[in-house]
C-alpha atoms as a PDB file:
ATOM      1  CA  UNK A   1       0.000   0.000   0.000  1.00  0.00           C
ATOM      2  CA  UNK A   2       1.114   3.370  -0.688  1.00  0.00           C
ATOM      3  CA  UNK A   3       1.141   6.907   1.549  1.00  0.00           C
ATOM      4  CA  UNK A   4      -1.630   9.309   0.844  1.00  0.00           C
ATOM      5  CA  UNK A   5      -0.773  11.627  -1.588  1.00  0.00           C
ATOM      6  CA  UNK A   6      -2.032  15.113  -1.486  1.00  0.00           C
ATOM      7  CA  UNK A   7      -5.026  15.078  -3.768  1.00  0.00           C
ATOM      8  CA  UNK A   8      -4.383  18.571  -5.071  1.00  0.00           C
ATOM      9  CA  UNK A   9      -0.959  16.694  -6.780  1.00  0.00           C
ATOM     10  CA  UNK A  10      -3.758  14.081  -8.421  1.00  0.00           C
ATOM     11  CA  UNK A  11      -4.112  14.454 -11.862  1.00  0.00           C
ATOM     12  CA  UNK A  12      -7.713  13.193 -13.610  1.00  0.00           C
ATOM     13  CA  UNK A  13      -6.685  11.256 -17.191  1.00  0.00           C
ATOM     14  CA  UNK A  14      -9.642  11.077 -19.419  1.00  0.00           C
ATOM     15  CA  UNK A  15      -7.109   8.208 -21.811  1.00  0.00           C
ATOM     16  CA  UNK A  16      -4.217   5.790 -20.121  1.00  0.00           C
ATOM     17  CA  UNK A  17      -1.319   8.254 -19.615  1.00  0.00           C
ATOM     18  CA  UNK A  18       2.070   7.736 -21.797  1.00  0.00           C
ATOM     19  CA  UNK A  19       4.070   6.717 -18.565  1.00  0.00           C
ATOM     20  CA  UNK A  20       3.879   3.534 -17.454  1.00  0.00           C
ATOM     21  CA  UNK A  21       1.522   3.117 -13.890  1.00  0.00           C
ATOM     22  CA  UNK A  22       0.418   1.159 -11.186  1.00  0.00           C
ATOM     23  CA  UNK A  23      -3.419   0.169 -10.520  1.00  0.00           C
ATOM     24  CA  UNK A  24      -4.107   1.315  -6.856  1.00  0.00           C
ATOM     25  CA  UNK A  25      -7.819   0.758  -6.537  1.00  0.00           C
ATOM     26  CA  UNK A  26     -11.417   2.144  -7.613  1.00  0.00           C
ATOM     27  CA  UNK A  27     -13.197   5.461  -7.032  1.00  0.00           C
ATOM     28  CA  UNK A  28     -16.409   6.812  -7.625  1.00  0.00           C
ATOM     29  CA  UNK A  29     -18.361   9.684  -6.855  1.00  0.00           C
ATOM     30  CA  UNK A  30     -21.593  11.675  -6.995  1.00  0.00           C
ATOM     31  CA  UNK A  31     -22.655  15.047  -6.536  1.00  0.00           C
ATOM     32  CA  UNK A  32     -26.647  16.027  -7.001  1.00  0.00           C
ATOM     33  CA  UNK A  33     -28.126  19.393  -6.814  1.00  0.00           C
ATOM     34  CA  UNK A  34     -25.278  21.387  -7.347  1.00  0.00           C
ATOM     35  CA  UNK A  35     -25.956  25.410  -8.537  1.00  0.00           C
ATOM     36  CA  UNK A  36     -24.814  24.341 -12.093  1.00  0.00           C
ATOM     37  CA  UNK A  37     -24.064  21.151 -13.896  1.00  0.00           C
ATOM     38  CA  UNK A  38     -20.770  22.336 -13.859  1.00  0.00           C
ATOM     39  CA  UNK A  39     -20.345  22.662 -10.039  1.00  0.00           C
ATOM     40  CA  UNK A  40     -21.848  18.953  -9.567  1.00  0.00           C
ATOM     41  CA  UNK A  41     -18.910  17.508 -12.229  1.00  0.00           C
ATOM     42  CA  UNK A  42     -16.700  19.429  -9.967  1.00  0.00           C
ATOM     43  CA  UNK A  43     -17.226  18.790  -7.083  1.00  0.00           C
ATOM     44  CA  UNK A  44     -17.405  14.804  -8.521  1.00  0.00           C
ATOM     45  CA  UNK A  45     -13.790  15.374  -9.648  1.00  0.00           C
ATOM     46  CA  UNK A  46     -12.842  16.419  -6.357  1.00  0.00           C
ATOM     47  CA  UNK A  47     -14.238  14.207  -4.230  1.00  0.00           C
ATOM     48  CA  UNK A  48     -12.560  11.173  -6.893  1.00  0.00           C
ATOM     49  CA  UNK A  49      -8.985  12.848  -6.213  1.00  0.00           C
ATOM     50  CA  UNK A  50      -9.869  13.110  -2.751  1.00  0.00           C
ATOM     51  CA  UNK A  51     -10.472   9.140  -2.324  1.00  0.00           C
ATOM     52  CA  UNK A  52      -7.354   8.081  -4.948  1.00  0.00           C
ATOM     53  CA  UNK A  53      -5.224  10.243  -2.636  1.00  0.00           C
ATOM     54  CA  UNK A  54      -6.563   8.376   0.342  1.00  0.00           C
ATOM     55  CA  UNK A  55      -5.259   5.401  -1.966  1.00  0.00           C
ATOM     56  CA  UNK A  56      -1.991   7.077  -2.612  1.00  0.00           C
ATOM     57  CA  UNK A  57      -2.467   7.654  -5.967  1.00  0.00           C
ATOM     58  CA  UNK A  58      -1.422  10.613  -8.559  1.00  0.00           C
ATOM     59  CA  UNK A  59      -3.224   9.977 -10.681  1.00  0.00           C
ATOM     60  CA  UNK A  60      -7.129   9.477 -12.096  1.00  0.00           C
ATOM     61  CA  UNK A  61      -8.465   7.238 -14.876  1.00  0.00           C
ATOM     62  CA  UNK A  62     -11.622   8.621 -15.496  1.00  0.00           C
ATOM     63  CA  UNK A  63     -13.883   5.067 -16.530  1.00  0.00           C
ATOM     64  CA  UNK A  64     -17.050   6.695 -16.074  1.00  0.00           C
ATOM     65  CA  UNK A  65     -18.942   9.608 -16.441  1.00  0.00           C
ATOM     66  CA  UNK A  66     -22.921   9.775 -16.091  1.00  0.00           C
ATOM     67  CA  UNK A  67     -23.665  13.875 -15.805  1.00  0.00           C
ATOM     68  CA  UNK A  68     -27.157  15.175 -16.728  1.00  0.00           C
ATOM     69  CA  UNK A  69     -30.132  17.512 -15.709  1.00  0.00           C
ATOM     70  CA  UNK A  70     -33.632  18.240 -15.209  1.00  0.00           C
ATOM     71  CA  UNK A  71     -36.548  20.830 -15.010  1.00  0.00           C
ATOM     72  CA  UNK A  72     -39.923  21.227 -14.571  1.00  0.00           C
ATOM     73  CA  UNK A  73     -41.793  23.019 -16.975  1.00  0.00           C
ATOM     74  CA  UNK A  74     -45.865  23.864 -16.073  1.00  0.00           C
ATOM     75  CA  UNK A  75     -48.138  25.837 -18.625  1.00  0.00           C
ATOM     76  CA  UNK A  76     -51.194  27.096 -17.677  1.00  0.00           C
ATOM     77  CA  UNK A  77     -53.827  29.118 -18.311  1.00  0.00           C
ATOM     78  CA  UNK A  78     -54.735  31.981 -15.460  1.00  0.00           C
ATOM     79  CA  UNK A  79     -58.178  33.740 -16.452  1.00  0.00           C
ATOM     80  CA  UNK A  80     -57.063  34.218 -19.855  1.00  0.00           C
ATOM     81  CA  UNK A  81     -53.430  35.054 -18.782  1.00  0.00           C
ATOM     82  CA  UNK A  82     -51.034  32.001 -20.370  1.00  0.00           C
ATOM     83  CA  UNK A  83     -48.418  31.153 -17.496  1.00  0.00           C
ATOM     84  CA  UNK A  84     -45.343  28.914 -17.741  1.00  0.00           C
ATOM     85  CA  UNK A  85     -43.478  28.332 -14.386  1.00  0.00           C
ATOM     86  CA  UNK A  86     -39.813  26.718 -14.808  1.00  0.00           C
ATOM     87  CA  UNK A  87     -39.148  25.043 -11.192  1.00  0.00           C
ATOM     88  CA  UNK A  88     -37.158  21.878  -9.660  1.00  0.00           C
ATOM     89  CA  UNK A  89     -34.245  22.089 -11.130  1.00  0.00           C
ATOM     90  CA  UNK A  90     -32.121  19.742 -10.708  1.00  0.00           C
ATOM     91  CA  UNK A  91     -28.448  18.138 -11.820  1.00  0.00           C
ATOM     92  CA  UNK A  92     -25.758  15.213 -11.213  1.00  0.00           C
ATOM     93  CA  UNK A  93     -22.552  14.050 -11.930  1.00  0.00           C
ATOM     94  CA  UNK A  94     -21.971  10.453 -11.917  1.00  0.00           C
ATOM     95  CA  UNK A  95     -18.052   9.958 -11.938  1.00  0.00           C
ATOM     96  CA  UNK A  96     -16.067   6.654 -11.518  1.00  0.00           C
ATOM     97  CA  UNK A  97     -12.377   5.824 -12.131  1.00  0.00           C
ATOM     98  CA  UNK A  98      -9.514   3.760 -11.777  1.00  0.00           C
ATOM     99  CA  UNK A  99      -6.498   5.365  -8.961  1.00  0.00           C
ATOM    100  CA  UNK A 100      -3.593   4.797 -10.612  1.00  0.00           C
ATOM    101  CA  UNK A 101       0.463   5.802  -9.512  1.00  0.00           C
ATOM    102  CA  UNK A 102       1.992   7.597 -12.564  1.00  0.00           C
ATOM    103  CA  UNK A 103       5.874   6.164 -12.564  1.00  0.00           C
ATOM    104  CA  UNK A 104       8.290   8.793 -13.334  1.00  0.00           C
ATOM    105  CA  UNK A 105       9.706   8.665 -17.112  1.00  0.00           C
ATOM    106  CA  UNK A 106      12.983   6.692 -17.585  1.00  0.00           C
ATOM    107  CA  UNK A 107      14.582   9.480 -19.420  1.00  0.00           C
ATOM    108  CA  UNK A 108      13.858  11.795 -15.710  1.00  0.00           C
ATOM    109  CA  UNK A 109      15.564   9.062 -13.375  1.00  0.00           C
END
């Protein structure tokens, strides 16, 4: 097993990186209702670098991604006044991924 690593120092790979690497373990994480779609991936991301550093891993192979949203749209008629109300918002970000530990280059030993 490896020391943590600090999971600022993790780096998220969305293809195998050109170095060679150890498999550590699995991650996954989920984030609903976040302000933005944008927010929930984020805070996804973080929370996967947060468990591969746990791991001691630098390093994220992103396996999975399931991100999406939804609304609530009502039309409606008040007197003769035509209403439509956009409510419940809601998003999520589905992330899972393989912690890896990037070796160093041969040419930088």
């Amino acid at each position: 097993m490896r020391p943590r690593t600090n999971p600022e120092a993790v780096t998220v790979y969305l293809e195998r990186p050109a170095n060679k690497y150890e498999v550590v373990g699995l991650v996954t994480s989920r984030s609903v209702n976040g302000f933005t779609q944008q927010s929930d991936t984020q805070k996804a991301i973080d929370e996967l670098k947060r468990q591969a550093a746990k791991l001691g891993a630098n390093g994220v192979l992103l396996t999975s991604s399931n991100t999406g949203s939804t609304e609530q749209v009502v039309a409606g008629v008040i007197g003769t006044v035509p209403v439509v109300t956009v409510s419940g918002y809601s998003s999520s970000a589905q992330l899972q991924g393989t912690a890896i530990f990037v070796l160093p280059s041969e040419a930088s030993q």
